[in-house]
Structure formats: C-alpha cells, structure tokens
Protein backbone atom coordinates (compact mmCIF):
# COMPACT_ATOMS: atom_id res chain seq x y z
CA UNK A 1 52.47 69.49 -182.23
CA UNK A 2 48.98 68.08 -183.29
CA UNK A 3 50.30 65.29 -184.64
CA UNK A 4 52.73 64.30 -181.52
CA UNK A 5 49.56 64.55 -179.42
CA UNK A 6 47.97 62.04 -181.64
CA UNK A 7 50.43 59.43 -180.98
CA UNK A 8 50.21 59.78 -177.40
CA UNK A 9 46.79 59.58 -176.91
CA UNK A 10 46.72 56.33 -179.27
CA UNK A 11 49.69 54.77 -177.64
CA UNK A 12 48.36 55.36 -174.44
CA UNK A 13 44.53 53.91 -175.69
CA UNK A 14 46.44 50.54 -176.56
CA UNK A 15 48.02 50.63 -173.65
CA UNK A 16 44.61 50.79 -171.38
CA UNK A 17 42.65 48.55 -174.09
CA UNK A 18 45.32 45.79 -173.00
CA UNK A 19 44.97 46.00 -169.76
CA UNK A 20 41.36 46.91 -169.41
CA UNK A 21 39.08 45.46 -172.47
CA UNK A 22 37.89 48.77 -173.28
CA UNK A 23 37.34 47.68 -176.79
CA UNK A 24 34.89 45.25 -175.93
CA UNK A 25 31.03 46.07 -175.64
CA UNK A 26 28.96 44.96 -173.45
CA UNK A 27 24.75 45.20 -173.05
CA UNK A 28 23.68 47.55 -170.34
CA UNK A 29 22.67 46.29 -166.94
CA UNK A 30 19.07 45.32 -166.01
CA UNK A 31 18.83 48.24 -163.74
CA UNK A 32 21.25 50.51 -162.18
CA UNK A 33 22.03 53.03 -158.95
CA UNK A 34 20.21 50.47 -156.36
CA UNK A 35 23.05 51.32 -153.87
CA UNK A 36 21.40 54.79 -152.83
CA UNK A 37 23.41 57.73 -152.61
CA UNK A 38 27.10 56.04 -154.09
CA UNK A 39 28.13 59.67 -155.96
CA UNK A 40 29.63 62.43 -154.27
CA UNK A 41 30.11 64.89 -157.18
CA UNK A 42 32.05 65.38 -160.45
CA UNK A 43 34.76 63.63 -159.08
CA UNK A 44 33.93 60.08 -158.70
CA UNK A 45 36.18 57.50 -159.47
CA UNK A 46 34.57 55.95 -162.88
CA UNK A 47 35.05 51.96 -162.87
CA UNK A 48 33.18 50.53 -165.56
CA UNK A 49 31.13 48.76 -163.33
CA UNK A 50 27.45 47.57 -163.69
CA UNK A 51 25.53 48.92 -160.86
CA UNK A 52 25.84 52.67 -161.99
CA UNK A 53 26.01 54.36 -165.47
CA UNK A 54 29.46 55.55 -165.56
CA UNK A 55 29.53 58.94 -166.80
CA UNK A 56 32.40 61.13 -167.83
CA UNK A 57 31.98 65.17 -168.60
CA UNK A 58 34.77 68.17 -169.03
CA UNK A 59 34.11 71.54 -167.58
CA UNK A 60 32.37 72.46 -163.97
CA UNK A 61 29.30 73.98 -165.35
CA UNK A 62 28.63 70.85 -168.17
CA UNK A 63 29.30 68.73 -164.77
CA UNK A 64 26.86 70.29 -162.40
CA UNK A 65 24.12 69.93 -164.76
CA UNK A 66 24.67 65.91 -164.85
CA UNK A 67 25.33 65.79 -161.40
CA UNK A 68 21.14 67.11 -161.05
CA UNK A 69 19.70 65.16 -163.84
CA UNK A 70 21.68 61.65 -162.74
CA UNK A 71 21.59 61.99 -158.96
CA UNK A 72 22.46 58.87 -157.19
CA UNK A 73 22.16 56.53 -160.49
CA UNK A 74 25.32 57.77 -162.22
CA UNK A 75 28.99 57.65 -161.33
CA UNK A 76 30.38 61.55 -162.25
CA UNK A 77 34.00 62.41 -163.11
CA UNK A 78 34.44 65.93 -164.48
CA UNK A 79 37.94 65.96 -166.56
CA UNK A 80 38.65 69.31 -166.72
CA UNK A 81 39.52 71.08 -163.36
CA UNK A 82 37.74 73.75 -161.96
CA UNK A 83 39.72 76.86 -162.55
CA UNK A 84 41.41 75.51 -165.56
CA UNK A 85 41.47 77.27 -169.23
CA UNK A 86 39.53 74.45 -170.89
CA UNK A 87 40.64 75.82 -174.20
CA UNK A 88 44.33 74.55 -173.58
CA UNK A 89 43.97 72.01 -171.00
CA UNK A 90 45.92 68.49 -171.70
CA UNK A 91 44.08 65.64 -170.35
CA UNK A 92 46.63 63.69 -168.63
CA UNK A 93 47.05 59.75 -168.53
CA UNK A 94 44.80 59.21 -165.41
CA UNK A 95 41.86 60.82 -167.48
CA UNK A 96 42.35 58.23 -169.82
CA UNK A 97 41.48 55.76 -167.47
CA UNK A 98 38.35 57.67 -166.61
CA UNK A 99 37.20 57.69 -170.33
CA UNK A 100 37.95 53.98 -171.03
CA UNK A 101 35.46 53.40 -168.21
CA UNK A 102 32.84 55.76 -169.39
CA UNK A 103 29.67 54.38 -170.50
CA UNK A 104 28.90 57.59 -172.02
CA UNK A 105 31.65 60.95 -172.65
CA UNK A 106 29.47 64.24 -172.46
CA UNK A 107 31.48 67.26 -174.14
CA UNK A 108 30.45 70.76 -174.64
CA UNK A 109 31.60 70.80 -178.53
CA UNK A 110 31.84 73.70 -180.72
CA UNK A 111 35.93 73.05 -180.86
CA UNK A 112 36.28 73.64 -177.07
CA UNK A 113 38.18 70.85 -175.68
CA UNK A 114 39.84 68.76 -178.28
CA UNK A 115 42.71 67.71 -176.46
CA UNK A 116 40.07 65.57 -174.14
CA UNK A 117 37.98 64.76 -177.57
CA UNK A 118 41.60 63.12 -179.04
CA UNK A 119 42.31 61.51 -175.93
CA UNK A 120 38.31 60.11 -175.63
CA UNK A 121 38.13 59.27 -179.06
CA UNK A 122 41.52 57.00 -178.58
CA UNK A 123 40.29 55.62 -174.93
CA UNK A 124 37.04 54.74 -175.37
CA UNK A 125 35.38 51.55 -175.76
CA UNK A 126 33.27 50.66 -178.84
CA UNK A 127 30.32 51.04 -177.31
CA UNK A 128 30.85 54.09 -175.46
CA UNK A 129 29.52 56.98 -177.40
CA UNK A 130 30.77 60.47 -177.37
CA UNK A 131 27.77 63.37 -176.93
CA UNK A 132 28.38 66.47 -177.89
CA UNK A 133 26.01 69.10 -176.17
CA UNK A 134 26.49 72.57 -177.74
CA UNK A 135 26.56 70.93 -181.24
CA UNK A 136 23.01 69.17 -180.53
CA UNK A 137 21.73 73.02 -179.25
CA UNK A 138 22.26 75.63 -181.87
CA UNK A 139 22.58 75.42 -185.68
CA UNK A 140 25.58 77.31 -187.60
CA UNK A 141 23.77 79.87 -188.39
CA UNK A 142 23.49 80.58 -184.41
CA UNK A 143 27.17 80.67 -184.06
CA UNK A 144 28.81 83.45 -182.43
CA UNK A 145 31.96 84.96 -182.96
CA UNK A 146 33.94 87.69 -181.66
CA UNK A 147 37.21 89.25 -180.37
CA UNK A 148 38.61 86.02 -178.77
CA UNK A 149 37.01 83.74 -181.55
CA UNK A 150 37.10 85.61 -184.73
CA UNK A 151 35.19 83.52 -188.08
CA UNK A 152 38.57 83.58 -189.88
CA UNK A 153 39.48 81.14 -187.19
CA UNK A 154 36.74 79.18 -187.76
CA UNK A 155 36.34 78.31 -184.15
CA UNK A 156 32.49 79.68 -182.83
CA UNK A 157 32.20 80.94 -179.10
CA UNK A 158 31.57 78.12 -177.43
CA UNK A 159 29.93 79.17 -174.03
CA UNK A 160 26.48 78.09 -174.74
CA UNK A 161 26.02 77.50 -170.63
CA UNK A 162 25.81 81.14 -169.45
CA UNK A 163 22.31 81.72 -171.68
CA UNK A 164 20.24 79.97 -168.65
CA UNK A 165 18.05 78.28 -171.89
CA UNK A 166 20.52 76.39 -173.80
CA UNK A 167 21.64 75.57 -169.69
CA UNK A 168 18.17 73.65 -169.80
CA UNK A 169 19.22 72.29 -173.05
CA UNK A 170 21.62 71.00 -172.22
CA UNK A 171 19.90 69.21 -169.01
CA UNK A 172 17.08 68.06 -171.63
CA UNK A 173 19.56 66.46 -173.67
CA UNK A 174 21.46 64.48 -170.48
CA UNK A 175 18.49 63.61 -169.87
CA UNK A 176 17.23 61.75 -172.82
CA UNK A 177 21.10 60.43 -173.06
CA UNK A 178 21.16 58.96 -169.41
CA UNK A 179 17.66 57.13 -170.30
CA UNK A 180 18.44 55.45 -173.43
CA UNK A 181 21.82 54.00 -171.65
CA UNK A 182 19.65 53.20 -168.57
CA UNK A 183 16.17 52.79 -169.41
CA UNK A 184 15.30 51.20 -165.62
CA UNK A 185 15.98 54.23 -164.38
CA UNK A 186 14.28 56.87 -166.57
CA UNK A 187 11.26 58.43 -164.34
CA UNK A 188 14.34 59.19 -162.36
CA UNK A 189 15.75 61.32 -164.22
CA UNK A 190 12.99 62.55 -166.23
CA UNK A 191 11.82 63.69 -162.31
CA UNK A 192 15.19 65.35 -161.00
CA UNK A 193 14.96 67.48 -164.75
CA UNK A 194 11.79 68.68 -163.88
CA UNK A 195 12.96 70.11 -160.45
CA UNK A 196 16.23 70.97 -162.26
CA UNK A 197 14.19 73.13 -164.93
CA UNK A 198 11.71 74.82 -162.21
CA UNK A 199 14.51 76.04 -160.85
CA UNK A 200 16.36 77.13 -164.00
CA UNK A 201 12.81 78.55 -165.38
CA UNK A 202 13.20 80.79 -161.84
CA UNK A 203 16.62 81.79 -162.18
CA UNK A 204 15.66 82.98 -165.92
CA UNK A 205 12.62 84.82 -164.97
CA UNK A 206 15.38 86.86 -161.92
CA UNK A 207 17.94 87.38 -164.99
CA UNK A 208 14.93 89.04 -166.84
CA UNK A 209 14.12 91.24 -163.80
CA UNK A 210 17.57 92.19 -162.76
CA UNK A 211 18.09 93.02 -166.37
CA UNK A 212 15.43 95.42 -166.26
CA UNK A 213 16.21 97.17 -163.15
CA UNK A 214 19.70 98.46 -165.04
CA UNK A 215 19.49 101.54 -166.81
CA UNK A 216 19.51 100.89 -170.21
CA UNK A 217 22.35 102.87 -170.95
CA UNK A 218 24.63 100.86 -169.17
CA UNK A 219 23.73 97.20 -170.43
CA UNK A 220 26.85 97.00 -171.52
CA UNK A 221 29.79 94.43 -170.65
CA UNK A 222 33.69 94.52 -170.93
CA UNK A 223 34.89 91.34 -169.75
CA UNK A 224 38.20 88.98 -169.00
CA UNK A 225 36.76 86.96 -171.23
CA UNK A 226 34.33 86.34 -174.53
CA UNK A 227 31.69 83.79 -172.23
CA UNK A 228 28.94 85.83 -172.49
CA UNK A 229 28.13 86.42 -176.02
CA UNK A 230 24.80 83.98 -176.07
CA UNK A 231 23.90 85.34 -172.46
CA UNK A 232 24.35 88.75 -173.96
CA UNK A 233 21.94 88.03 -176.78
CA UNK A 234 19.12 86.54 -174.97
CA UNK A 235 19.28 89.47 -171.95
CA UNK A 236 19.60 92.38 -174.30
CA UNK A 237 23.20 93.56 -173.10
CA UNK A 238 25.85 94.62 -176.10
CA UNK A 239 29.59 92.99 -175.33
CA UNK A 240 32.08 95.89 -176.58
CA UNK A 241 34.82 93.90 -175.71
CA UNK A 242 37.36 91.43 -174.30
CA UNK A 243 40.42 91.46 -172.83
CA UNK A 244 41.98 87.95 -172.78
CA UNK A 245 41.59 85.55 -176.23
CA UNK A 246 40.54 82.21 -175.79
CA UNK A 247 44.28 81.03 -175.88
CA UNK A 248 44.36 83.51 -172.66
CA UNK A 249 47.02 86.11 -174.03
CA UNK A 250 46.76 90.07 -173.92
CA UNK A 251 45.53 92.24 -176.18
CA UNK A 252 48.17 94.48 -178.12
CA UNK A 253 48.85 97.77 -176.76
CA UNK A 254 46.24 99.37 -179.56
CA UNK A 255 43.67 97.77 -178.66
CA UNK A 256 43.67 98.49 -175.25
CA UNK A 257 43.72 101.80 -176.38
CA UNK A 258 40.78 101.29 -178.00
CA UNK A 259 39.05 99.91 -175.68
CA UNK A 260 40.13 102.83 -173.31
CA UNK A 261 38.13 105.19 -175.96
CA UNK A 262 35.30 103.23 -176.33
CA UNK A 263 34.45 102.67 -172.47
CA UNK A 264 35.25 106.48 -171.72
CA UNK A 265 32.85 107.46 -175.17
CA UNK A 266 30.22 104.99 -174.06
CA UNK A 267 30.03 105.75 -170.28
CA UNK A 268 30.57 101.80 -169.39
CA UNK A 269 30.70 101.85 -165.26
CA UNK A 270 31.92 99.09 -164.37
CA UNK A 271 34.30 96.24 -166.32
CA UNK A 272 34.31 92.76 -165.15
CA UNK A 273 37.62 90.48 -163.99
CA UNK A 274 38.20 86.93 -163.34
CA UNK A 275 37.91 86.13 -159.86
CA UNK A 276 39.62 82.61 -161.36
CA UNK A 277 41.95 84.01 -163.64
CA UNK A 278 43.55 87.91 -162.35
CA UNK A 279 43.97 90.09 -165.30
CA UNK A 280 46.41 93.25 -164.91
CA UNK A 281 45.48 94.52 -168.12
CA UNK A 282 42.30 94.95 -167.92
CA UNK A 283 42.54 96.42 -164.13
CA UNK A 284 44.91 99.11 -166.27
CA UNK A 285 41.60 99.72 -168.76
CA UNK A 286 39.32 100.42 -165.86
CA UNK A 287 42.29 102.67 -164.05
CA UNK A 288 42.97 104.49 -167.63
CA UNK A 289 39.24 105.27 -168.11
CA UNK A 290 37.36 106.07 -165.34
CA UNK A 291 35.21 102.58 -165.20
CA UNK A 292 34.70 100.17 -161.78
CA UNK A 293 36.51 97.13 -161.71
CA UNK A 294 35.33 93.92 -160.64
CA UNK A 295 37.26 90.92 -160.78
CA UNK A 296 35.23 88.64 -159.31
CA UNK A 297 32.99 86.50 -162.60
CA UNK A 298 33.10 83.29 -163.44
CA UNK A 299 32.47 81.33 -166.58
CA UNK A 300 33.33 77.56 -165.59
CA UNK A 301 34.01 77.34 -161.80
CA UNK A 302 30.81 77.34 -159.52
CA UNK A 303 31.82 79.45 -155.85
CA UNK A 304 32.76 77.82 -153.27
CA UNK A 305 35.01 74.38 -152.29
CA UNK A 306 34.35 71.20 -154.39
CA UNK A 307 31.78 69.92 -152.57
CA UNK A 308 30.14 73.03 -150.81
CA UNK A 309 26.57 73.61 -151.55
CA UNK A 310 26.70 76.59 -153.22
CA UNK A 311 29.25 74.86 -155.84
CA UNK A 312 26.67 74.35 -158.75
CA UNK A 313 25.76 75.72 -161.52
CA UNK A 314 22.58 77.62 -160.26
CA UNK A 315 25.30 79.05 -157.89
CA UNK A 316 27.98 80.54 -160.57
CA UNK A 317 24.78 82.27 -162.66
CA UNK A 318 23.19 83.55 -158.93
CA UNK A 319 26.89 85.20 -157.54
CA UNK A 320 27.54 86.34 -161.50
CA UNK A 321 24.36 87.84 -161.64
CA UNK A 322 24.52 89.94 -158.26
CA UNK A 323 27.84 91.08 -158.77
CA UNK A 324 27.09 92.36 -162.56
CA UNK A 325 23.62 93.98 -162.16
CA UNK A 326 24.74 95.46 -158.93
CA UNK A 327 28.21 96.46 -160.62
CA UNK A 328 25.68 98.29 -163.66
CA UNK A 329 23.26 100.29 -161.51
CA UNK A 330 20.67 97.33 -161.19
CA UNK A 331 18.90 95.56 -158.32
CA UNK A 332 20.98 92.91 -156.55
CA UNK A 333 18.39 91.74 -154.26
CA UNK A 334 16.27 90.37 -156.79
CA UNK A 335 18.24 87.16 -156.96
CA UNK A 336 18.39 86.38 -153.35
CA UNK A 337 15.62 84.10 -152.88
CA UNK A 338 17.21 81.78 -155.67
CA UNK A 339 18.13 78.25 -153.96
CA UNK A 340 21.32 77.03 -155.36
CA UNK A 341 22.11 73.24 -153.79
CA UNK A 342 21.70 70.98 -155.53
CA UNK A 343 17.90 69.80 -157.17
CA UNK A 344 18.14 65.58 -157.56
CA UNK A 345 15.71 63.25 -155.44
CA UNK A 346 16.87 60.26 -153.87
C-alpha cells in the first residue's frame, strides 16, 4: 500500500513540475506583504508568487500559530482539514498544487502526517525546504508513548501543541523560519511573536491556576484520544487511559473492562469525548462506571466556523480548559478573561 502511494505522489510531482517549474529555484524577493492585509486564514490559495512568502502547514492548531507570527506578510494554506484524523488523512491532488507553490512546508513531525510528508517531499521545489516543528522541540529521550502509540510501534505521541510551552516553541521556531526566507520583513514577525507569547505566557499562567483549583485527587484524565500526554506532564495530571488508537479504532472488549475497574477504583468523575469525533464506547465506560461524560474536547480543531474569531489556537486550549477543570471539580472562571482573536499587527 506504501509503495502504491509512492508512485502516485511522484507521478503526480512530474506531472505539476511540467506544468509549473517547481523544480526550479529562485532568490527570495526584495521585500514582501506590501499589499496590507492579502491573507484571510489557513486557507489561502498559495501561488508561488513574489509579493508574499507562500507558506504551507497541516493541522488547525500548527496553522493558527503561523497565521499570528506571519500576519499579513504570508500567504497560509493549512492541508489537513479541520476535523480530520491527521494520522490517516490522504492529501489529495489539489494539495499538491499547494505544496509545489510553497516557499516553505511547516509539519508537526514525530511520524504524524506522512502521507502529506510523501506527497511534499515529491511536490516541492528545490528550494523549498520542509520544517519539521515537533522534531526541532524535544529530544528522544522526551518522547512519549502510550496506549494509542505504544514504543514497539516506534511511533512517539506526537501532540506536542496541547503543552502551551512547546505551543510557544513552536511560534519561536516559525518565527526564525519566516525571517530567514524573508529577511525585509523580520521586526514583523519578531513583533506579532512577542504579542503571540504574552498571550500564550497568560494562558499558561490560567492552566497553572485552574490546575490548582482541582482537587488533587481527581487530576486525572480518560480521554477519546492520547493528545494530552505532554500537557499532562507539564500540569501535573496522570492519563489512565484512552479510548480510540491513533488509527481511530476501539479498544477490545477487555480493555474496556479495564478501564471500567480502574475509573470506578480510582474515583475518576468525569471522562472526556470528542466533540469532533463521537465515541459510543467510551460514553458506555462512563455509563458502566459511574463517571461524567463530556464529549465536547478538542485536539486539532479550534471552536467555532473557519473564520470566526474564536477559531484559534488560544481558543481550542481556553474552551478545553473550561470544560475539563470545570468537568474535575476546578474553577472555570479563571480562564474567562483570556482574549482569544487573533494577536498579529498590521
């Protein structure tokens, strides 16, 4: 199957490199983004043009972040959909035309989305280089792995973007990235990720609080989903469990029945659902032992309609964060002061 893929995404890299000259290079423009206000989002069409740096990411989260360090002097296309299992997503032919264009391809890593690494690696022009963020964060000694991404797979958890300080390393690294492919314009964004990082400095300091307001006996999460092993080990909460594997199937009938046990011998309250992906098995774990379910986290689609304000990054952490410390006996209202539009200056 891996090798069919291959041929595709090759074939279809000829194909575009024929039509397109996306194996040439080129030097960077004198300066860039003099139009004023051109991007609208992760969604831009990219066009390999001069006056912006063309900039091509995956998943929503990875997306917002770029959005608020390049602002108005980047085109933004996001290749992964919101609400999409970027585990198994196929980038399709249209998203090779978005890489081709790319002046720079900004992945998470750690073996998350290598259907779109093939298809960038076969699309991409020579000089276009491919930056991989959570690779660039932690070492391999600060891998995690767990029940969806066990070490005999090889394959670390790769959600580095729920622990709110690799978030600002991540923005740190964009950063740097976006000014050494469009040095003109590098007090720009060396400003928007200092507003970016105030804000994710306050939204860290509210996690810290919120954390603190929940009894300690019930820092505990059962989730849809292994995302929030790193956020886990920088708040001080202990993940017993997860439902869905990272290739999204159920767990076997034994291990729900452990994990029955283990939430009725630890006294978890509450277990937490997808409000993006519905999970009838775990809703049966929270009937079968007595915990609160809540369906409604999210890992890699910010609230709200593409291009509402509240669909950011800040805004996934600040509606994740009410709804689980609330959920575990904590404070809510400590994270309503948090401003979640967007950060970048004109």
């Amino acid at each position: 199957m891996r090798s069919a893929r291959l041929i595709f995404v090759l074939s279809l890299s000829s194909m575009l490199a024929a039509c397109s000259g996306s194996g040439s290079t080129s030097a960077p423009p004198a300066s860039r983004g003099t139009s004023g206000g051109a991007s609208l989002g992760w969604y831009d069409e990219l066009t390999g043009g001069s006056d912006e740096l063309d900039v091509a990411t995956t998943v929503a989260p990875i997306s917002s972040l770029a959005r608020n360090i390049g602002g108005n002097r980047i085109r933004l296309h996001g290749i992964v959909p919101d609400a999409t299992n970027s585990h198994t997503f196929e980038p399709s032919p249209s998203d090779a035309r978005h890489l081709a264009a790319a002046d720079l391809i900004i992945v998470n890593g750690l073996h998350l989305e290598q259907p779109t690494l093939d298809l960038a690696e076969a699309s991409k022009k020579a000089s276009t280089s491919i930056k991989m963020l959570g690779d660039d964060t932690i070492s391999q000694d600060e891998w995690l792995f767990d029940f969806s991404f066990p070490e005999s797979e090889g394959d670390p958890n790769p959600h580095l973007w729920m622990n709110v300080t690799y978030a600002l390393r991540y923005a740190e690294l964009m950063r740097d990235w976006f000014s050494e492919a469009d040095p003109p314009n590098k007090d720009y964004y060396a400003s928007n990720y200092d507003k970016l990082k105030a804000r994710l400095d306050e939204l860290d300091g509210m996690i810290r609080q919120g954390v603190a307001s929940v009894p300690e006996q019930n820092r505990k999460l059962l989730t849809y989903h292994d995302s929030w092993a790193y956020w886990a080990r920088k708040y001080g909460f202990k993940v017993i469990g997860a439902v869905q594997a990272s290739d999204f199937s159920d767990p076997s009938p034994q291990e729900v029945a452990r994990l029955i046990d283990q939430i009725k011998a630890e006294k978890v309250p509450a277990v937490f659902g997808s409000e993006v992906f519905p999970s009838p098995v775990l809703e049966q774990i929270a009937r079968e032992s007595g915990a609160k379910f809540v369906d409604a986290l999210r890992d890699d689609e910010p609230p709200g309609a593409e291009r509402a304000p509240e669909h950011t990054y800040l805004g996934m952490l600040k509606k994740d964060m009410q709804v689980m410390i609330e959920a575990l006996g904590g404070d809510p209202k400590i994270f309503d002061a948090l401003v979640v539009t967007d950060t970048y200056g004109s």
